[in-house]
Protein backbone atom coordinates (compact mmCIF):
# COMPACT_ATOMS: atom_id res chain seq x y z
CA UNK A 1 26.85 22.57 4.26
CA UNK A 2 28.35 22.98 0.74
CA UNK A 3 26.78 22.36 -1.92
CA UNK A 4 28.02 19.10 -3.26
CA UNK A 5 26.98 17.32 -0.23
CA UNK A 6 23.28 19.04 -0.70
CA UNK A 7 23.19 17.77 -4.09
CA UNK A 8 24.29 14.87 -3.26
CA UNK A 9 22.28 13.78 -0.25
CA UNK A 10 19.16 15.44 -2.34
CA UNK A 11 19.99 12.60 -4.73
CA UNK A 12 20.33 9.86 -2.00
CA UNK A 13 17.13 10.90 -1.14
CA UNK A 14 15.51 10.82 -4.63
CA UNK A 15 17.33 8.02 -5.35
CA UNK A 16 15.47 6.17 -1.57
CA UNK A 17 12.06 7.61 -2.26
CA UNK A 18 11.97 5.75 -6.23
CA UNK A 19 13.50 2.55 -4.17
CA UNK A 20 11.05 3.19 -2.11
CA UNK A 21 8.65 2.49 -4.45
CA UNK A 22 9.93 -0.74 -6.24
CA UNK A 23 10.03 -1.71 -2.63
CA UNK A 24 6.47 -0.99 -1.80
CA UNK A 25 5.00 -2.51 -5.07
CA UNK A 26 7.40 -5.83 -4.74
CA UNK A 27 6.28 -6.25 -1.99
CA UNK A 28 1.49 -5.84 -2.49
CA UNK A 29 2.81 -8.01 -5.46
CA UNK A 30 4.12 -10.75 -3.37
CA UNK A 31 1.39 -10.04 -0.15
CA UNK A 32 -1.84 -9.48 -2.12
CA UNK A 33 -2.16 -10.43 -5.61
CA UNK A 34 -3.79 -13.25 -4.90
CA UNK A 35 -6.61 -11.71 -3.23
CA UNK A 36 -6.76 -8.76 -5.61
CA UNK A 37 -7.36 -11.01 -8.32
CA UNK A 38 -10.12 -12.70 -6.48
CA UNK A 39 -11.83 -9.75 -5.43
CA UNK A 40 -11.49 -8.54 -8.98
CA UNK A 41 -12.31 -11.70 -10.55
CA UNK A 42 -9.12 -11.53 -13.02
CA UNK A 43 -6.00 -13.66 -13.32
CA UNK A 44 -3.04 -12.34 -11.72
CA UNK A 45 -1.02 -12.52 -15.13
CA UNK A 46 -3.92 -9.58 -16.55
CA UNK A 47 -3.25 -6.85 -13.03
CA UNK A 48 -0.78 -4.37 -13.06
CA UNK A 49 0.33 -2.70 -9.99
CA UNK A 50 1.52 1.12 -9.45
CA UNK A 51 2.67 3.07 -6.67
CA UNK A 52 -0.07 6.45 -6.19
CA UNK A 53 2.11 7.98 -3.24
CA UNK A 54 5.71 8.09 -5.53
CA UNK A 55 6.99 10.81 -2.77
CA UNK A 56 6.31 9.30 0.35
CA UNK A 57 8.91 7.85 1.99
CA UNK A 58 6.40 6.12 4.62
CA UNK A 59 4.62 3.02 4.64
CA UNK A 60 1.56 4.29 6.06
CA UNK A 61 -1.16 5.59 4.04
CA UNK A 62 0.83 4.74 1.21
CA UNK A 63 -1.76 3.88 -1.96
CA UNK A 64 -1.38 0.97 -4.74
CA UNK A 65 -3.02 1.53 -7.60
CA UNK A 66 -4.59 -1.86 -9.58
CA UNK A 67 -5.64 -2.21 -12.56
CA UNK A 68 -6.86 -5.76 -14.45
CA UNK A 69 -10.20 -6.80 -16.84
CA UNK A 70 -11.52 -3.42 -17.32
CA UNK A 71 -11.80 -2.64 -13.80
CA UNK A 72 -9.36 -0.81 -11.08
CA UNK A 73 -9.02 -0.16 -7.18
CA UNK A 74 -6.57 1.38 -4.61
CA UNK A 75 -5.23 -0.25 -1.55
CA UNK A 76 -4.10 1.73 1.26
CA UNK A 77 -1.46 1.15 3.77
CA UNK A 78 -2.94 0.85 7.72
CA UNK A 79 -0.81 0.37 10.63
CA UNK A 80 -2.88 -2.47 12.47
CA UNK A 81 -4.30 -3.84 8.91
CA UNK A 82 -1.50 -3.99 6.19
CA UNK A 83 -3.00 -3.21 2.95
CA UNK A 84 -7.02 -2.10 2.80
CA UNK A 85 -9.19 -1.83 -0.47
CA UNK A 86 -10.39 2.00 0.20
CA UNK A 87 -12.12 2.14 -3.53
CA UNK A 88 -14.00 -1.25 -3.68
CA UNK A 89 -13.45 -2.64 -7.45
CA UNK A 90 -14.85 -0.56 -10.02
């Protein structure tokens, strides 16, 4: 393989793995904000959302990070479940 193509499929792949991510937090946004704000007793509008596994390229076991009204949790990705608090709010 020459080294153009490695660079440039190592870059596809960077490039996939930060989609990726975009992809993952679009869509807890659109799946589970609703219940993250209830279970955190804060308005959607105050929660931000981040992506904890940025180098996974997998769905499962993939984390989300919340944060929103002083307190925080993470979510985990599960095969038979979707999305699972694995912190409880703190």
């Amino acid at each position: 393989m020459k080294i153009g193509s490695l660079v440039g499929v190592t870059g596809f792949l960077i490039i996939s793995a930060c989609n990726m991510q975009q992809v993952r937090v679009d869509d807890f946004r659109k799946n589970m904000l609703t219940r993250v704000a209830f279970e955190m007793n804060c308005p959607a509008a105050d929660i931000t959302v981040q992506d904890l596994s940025p180098d996974q390229g997998s769905w499962l076991g993939a984390q989300i990070g919340v944060q929103g009204c002083g307190k925080k949790s993470v979510y985990v990705s599960s095969a038979h479940n979707g999305w699972v608090n694995n912190t409880g709010v703190r």
